[in-house]
Protein backbone atom coordinates (compact mmCIF):
# COMPACT_ATOMS: atom_id res chain seq x y z
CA UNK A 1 115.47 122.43 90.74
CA UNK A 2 115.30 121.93 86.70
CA UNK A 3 111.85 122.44 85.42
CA UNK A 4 109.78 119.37 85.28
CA UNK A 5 106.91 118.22 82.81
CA UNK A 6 105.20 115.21 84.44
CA UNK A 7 104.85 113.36 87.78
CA UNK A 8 104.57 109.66 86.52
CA UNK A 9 106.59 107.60 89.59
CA UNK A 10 108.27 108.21 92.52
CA UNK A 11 111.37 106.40 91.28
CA UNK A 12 111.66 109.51 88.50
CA UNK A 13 112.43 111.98 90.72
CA UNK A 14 115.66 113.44 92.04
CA UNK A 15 116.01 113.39 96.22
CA UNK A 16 116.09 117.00 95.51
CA UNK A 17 112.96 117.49 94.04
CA UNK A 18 111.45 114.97 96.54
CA UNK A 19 112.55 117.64 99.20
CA UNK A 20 111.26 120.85 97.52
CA UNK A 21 107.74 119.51 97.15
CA UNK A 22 107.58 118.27 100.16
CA UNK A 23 108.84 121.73 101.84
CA UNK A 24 106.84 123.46 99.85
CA UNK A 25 103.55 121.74 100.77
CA UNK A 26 104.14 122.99 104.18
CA UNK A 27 103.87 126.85 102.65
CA UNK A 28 100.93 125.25 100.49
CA UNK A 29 98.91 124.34 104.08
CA UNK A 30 99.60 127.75 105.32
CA UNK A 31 97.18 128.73 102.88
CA UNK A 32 94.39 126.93 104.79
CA UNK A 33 94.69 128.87 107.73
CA UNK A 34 93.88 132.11 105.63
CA UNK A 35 90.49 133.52 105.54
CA UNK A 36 91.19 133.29 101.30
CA UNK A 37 92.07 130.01 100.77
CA UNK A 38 93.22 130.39 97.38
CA UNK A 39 96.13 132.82 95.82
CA UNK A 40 96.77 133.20 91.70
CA UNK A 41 99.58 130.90 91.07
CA UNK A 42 97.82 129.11 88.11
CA UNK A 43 95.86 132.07 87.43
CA UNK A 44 94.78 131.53 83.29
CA UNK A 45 96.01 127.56 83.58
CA UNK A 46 93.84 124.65 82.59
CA UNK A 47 93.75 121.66 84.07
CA UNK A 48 91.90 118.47 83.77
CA UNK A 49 90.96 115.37 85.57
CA UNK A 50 90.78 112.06 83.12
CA UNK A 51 89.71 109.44 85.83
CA UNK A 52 89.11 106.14 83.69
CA UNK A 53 88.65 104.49 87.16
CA UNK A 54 85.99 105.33 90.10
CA UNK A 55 87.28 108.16 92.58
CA UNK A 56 86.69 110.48 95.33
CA UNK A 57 89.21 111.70 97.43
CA UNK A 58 92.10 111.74 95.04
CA UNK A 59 90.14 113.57 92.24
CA UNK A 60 87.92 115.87 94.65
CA UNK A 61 91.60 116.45 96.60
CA UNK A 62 93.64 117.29 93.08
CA UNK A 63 90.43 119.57 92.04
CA UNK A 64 90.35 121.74 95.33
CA UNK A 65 94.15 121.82 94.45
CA UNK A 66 93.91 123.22 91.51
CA UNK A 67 91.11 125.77 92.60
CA UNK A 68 93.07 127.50 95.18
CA UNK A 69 95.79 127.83 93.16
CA UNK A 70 93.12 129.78 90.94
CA UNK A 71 93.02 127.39 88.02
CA UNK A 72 90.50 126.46 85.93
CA UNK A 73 89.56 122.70 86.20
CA UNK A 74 87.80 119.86 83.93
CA UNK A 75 86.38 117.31 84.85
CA UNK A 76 86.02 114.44 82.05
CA UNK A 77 83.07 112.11 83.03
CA UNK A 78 83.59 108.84 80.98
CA UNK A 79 80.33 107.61 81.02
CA UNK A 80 78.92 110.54 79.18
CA UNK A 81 81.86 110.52 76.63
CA UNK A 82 82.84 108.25 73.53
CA UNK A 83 84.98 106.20 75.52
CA UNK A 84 81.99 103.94 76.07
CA UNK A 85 81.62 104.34 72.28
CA UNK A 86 85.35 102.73 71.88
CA UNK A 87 87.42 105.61 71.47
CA UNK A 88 90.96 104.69 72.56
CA UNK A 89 93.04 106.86 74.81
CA UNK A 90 95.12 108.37 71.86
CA UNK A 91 91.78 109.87 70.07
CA UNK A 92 90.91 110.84 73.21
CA UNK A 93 94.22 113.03 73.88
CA UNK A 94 94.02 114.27 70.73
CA UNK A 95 90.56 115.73 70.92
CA UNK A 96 91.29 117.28 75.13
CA UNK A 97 94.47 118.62 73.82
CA UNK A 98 92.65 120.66 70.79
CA UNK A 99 91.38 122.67 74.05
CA UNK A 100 95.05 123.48 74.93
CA UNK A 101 95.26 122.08 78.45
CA UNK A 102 97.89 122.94 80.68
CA UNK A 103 97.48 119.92 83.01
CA UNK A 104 95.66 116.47 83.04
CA UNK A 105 95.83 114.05 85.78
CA UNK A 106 94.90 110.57 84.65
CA UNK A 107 94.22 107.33 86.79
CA UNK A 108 93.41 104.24 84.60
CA UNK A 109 93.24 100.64 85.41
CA UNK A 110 96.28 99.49 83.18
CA UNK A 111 99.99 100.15 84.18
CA UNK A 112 101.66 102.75 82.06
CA UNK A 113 98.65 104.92 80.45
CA UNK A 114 99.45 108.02 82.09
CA UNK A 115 103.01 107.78 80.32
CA UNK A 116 101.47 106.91 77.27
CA UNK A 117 99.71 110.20 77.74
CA UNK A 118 102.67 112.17 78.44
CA UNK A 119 104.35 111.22 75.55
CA UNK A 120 101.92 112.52 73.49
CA UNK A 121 100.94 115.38 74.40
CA UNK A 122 102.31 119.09 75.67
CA UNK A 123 100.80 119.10 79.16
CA UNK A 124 102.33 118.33 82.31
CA UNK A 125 100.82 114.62 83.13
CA UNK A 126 100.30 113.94 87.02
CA UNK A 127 100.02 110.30 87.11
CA UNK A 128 96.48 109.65 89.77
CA UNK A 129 97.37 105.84 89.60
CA UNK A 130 97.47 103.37 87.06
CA UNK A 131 96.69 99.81 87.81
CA UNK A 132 99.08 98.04 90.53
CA UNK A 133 101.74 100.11 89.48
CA UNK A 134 102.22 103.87 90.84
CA UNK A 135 100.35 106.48 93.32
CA UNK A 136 103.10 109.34 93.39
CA UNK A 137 100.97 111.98 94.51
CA UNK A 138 99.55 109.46 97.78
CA UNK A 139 103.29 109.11 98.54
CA UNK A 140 103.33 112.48 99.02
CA UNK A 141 101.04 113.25 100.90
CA UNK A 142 102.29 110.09 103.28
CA UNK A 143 105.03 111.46 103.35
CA UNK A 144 104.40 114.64 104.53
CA UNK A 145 101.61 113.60 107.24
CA UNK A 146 104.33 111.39 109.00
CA UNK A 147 107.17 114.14 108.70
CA UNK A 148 104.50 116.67 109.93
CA UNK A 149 103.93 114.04 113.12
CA UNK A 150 107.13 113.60 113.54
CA UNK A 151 109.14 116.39 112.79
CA UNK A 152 111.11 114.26 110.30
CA UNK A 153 110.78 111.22 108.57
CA UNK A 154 114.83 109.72 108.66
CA UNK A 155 114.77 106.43 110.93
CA UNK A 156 110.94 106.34 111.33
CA UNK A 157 109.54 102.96 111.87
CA UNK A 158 106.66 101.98 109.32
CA UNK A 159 104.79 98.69 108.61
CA UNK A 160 102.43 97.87 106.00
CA UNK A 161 99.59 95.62 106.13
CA UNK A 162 98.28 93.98 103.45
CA UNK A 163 97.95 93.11 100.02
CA UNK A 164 101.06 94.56 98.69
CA UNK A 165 100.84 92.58 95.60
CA UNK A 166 98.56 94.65 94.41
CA UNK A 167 98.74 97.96 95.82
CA UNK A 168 100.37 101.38 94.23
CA UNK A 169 99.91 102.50 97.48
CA UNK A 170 102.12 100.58 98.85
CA UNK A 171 104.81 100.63 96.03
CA UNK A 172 104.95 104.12 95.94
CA UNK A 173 105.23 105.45 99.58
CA UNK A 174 107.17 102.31 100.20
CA UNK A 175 109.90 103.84 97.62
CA UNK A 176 109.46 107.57 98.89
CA UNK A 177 109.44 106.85 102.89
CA UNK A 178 113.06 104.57 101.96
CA UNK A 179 114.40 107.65 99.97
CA UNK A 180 113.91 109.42 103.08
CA UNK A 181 115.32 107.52 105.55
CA UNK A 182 112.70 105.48 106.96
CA UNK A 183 112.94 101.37 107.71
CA UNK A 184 109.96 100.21 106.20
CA UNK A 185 108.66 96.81 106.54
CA UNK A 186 105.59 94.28 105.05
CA UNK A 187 103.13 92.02 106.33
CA UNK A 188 99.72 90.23 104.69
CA UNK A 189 98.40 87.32 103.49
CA UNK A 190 101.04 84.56 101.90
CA UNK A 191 101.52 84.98 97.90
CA UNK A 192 100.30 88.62 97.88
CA UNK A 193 103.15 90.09 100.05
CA UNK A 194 106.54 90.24 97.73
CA UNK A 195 109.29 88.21 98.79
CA UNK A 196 112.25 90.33 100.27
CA UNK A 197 114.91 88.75 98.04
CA UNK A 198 112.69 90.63 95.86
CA UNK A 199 111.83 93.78 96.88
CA UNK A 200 114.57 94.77 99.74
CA UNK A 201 111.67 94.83 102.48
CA UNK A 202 111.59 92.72 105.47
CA UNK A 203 108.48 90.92 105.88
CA UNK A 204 106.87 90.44 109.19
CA UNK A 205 104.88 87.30 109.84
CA UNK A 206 102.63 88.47 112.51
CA UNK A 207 101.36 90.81 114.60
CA UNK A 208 103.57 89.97 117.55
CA UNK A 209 106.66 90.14 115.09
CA UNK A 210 105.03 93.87 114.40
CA UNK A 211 104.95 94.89 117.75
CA UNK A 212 108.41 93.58 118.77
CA UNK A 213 109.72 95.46 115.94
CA UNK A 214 108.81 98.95 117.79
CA UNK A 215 106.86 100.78 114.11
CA UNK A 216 106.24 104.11 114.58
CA UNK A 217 103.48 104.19 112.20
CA UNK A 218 100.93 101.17 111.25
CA UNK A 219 99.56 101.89 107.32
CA UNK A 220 96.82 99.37 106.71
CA UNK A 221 96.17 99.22 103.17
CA UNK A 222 92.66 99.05 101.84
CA UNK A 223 91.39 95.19 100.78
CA UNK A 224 91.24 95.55 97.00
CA UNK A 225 88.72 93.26 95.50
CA UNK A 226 87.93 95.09 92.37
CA UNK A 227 91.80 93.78 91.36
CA UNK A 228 91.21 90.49 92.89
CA UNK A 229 89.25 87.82 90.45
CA UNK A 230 88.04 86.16 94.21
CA UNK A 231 88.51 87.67 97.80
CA UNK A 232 91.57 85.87 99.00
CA UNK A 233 89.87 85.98 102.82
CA UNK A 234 86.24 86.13 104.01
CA UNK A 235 86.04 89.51 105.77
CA UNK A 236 86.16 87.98 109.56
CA UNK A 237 89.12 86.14 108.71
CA UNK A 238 90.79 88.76 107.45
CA UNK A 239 90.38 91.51 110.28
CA UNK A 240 91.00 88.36 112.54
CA UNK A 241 94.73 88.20 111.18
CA UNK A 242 95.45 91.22 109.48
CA UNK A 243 92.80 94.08 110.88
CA UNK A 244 93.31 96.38 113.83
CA UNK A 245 90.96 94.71 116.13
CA UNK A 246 89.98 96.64 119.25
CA UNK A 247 92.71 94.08 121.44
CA UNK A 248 95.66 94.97 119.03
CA UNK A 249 93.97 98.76 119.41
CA UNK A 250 94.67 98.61 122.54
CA UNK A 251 98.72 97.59 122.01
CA UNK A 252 98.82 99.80 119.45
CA UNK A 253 98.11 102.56 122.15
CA UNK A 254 100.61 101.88 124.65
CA UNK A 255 103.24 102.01 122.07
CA UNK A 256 102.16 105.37 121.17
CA UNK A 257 102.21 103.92 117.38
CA UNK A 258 100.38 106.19 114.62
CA UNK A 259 97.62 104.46 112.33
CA UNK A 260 97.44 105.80 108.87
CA UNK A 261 95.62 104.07 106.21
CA UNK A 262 94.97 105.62 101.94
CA UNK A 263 91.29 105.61 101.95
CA UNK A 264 88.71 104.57 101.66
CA UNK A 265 88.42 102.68 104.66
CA UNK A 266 86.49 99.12 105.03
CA UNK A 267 85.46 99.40 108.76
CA UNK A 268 85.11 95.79 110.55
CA UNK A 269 88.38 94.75 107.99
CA UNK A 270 91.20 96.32 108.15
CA UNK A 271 90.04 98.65 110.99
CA UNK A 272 87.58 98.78 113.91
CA UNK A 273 85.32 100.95 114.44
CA UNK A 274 87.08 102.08 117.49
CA UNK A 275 90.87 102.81 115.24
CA UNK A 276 89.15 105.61 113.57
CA UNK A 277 88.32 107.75 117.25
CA UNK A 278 92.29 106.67 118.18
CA UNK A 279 94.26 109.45 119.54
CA UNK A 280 97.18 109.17 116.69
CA UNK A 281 95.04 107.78 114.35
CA UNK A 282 96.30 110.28 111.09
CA UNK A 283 93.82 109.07 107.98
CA UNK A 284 91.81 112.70 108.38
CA UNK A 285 95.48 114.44 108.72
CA UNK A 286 96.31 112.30 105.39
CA UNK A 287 93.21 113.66 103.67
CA UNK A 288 94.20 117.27 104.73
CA UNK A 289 97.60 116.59 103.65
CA UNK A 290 96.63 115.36 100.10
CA UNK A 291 95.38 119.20 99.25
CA UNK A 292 98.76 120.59 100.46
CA UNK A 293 101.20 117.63 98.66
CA UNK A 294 98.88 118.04 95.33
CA UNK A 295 98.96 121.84 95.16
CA UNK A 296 102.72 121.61 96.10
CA UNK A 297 102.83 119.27 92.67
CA UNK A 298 100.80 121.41 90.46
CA UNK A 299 103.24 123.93 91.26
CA UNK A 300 106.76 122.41 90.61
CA UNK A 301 105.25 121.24 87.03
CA UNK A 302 106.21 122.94 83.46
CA UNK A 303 104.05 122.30 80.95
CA UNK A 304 105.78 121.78 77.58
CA UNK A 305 105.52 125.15 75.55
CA UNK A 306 103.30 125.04 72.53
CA UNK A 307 105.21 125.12 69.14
């Protein structure tokens, strides 16, 4: 595999170097098992985290990445920096790169910063989603929780529920789960589920539809309302049509289908209480998996060399 600088999309990548990180976050995992979680890959390496949005599990998950590969991590708190002062993202570069970092992984509300920020400067750029736009590194991790389930991920079955419209989630593990081989199909509320004509996906009207369609996995995306000006639903209404009740729990168990969901989850909307005690229910698997996928990223990175 040719060296690579940045992880920005999904759609970047060669089905090669698809495969590689995801066979090489199985070797990551094996780490876990050890009584030393942690070997010297990035031994000397710098990396940061440059969240301009609120996070938890994909920051804390890239950070205990980046530890047990032996790095040394950053993290940049914006509301103790001059961002809040007006400095623009460019300044900002500018003055983290003067500490010659090797890596900076950078989620931001608008659609293309973390390219912005690869162009300009030498350090590989992990892209820890930007607006509605791209969430490589929770593709990965998808990825590999269903092909650990599974064995494989070629033919696999999965639905998602949802606002599509406005989910990286769902672009970018839609595009990865297709470049492996899975059928993947959509279903949510009206005008914020893409047409097909549009995106390639079938779209399922209902749950009925869902279940004749035989899924082998059911990925409920998280409501978004911080990127909605209104909620499109009251709550009830939504986990009335769209929500794993404890009644479509139950069908969902004797088809044997696998719940995964990107986190956080909104308990009593797009799962019951009851979803998150289910037998193949994988969201703490997916959480797991994120450590593996991210330190399997880390690793297949090249930062530019310094002139």
């Amino acid at each position: 595999m040719k060296p690579r600088k940045d992880l920005l999309t999904i759609e970047s990548l060669s089905d090669e170097e698809i495969h590689t990180i995801l066979d090489s976050a199985v070797a990551m995992k094996e780490i876990f098992t050890k009584s030393v979680k942690k070997v010297p890959t990035l031994r000397g390496k710098s990396v940061l985290t440059l969240f301009y949005e609120p996070s938890t599990r994909t920051r804390s998950s890239f950070e205990v990445a980046a530890h047990r590969l032996s790095a040394d991590v950053t993290t940049f708190t914006l509301s103790t920096s001059s961002v809040v002062k007006g400095e623009s993202v460019h300044d900002t570069i500018d003055t983290l790169m003067s500490m010659k970092m090797d890596y900076i992984i950078v989620r931001h509300k608008n659609s293309g910063i973390p390219a912005v920020i690869a162009r300009h400067c030498h350090a590989s750029v992990i892209n820890a989603g930007d607006g509605a736009h791209a969430h490589p590194s929770q593709a990965f991790l998808d990825a590999f929780t269903i092909r650990e389930k599974y064995g494989e991920v070629v033919n696999k079955r999965v639905v998602v529920i949802g606002d599509i419209l406005h989910s990286r989630v769902a672009r970018s593990t839609s595009v990865i789960l297709r470049r492996l081989g899975a059928q993947v199909a959509y279903m949510g509320p009206g005008s914020l589920v893409p047409p097909s004509s549009h995106t390639g996906i079938p779209r399922l009207r209902d749950w009925d539809e869902i279940f004749a369609w035989k899924p082998d996995v059911i990925y409920l995306l998280r409501v978004q309302n911080e990127r909605i000006e209104s909620p499109f639903f009251p709550v009830a209404d939504y986990h009335h049509a769209y929500g794993v009740t404890e009644e479509r729990l139950r069908r969902i168990d004797a088809q044997d289908i696998s719940i995964m969901h990107p986190g956080p989850v909104n308990r009593g909307v797009e799962l019951c209480d009851a979803a998150m005690d289910y037998r193949n229910c994988l969201v703490c698997n997916q959480v797991e998996n994120g450590i593996a996928a991210r330190m399997s990223i880390l690793y297949h990175l090249t930062p530019a060399t310094l002139s």
